[in-house]
Protein backbone atom coordinates (compact mmCIF):
# COMPACT_ATOMS: atom_id res chain seq x y z
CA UNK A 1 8.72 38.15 5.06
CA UNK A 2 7.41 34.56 6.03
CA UNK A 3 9.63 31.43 4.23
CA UNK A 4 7.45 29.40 2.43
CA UNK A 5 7.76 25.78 3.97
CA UNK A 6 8.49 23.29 1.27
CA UNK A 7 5.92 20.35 1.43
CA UNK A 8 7.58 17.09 0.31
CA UNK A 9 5.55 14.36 -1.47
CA UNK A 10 5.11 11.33 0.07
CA UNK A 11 5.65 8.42 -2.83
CA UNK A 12 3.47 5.42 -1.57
CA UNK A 13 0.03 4.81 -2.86
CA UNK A 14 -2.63 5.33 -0.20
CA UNK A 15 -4.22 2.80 -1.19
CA UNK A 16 -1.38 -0.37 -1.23
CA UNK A 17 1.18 1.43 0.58
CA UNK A 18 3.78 0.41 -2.00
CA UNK A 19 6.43 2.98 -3.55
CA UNK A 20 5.29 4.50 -6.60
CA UNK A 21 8.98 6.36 -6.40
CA UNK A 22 11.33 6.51 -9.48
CA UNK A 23 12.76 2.88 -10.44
CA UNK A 24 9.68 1.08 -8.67
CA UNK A 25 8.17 0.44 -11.98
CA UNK A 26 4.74 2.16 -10.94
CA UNK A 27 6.42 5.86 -11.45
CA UNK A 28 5.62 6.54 -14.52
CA UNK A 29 1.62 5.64 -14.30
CA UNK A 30 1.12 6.74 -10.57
CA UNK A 31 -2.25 8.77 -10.41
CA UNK A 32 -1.66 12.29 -7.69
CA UNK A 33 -4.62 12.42 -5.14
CA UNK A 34 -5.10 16.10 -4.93
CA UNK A 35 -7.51 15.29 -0.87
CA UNK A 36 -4.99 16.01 2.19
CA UNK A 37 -4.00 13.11 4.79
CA UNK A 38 -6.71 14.53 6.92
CA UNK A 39 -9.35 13.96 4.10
CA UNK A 40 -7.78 10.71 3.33
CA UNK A 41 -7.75 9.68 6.88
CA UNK A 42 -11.55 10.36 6.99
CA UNK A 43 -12.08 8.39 4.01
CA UNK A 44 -10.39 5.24 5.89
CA UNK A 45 -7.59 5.43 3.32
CA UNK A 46 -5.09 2.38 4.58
CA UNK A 47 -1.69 4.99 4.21
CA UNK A 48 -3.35 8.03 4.02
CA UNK A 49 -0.12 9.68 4.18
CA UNK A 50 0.39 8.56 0.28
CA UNK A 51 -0.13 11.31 -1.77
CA UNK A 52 -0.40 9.06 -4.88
CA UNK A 53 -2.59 5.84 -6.02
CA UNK A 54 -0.94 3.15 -8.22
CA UNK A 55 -2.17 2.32 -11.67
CA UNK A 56 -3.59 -0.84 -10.04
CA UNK A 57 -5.59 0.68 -7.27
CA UNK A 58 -6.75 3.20 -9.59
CA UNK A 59 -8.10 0.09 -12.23
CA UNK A 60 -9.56 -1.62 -8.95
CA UNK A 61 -11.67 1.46 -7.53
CA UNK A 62 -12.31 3.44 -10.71
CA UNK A 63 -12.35 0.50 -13.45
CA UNK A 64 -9.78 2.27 -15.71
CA UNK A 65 -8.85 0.12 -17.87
CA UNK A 66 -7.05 1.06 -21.03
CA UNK A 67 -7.74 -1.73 -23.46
């Protein structure tokens, strides 16, 4: 029976490279990009390692705004 390998997330925003880890004060509103580094890569993502956006990227490239 094959292990299944345990993929950990990497907790920078792909887009700013800053943490969006617990206690950086962008946890809580961090947005998940569901695209693989490969994908992200293609896209010219600046860390496409980041497997999250922060709440400010996300308001700069998609306009959500919340007011």
């Amino acid at each position: 029976m094959e292990k299944m390998k345990r993929v950990k997330n990497v907790e920078i925003c792909n887009e700013c490279g800053r943490s969006v880890s617990w206690g950086s004060g962008l946890f809580v509103n961090r947005v998940i990009d569901l695209d693989n580094w490969k994908t992200r890569k293609a896209n010219g993502k600046p860390f496409p390692k980041g497997d999250y956006i922060c709440r400010e990227c996300d308001e700069k490239i998609f306009g959500n705004k919340d007011d």
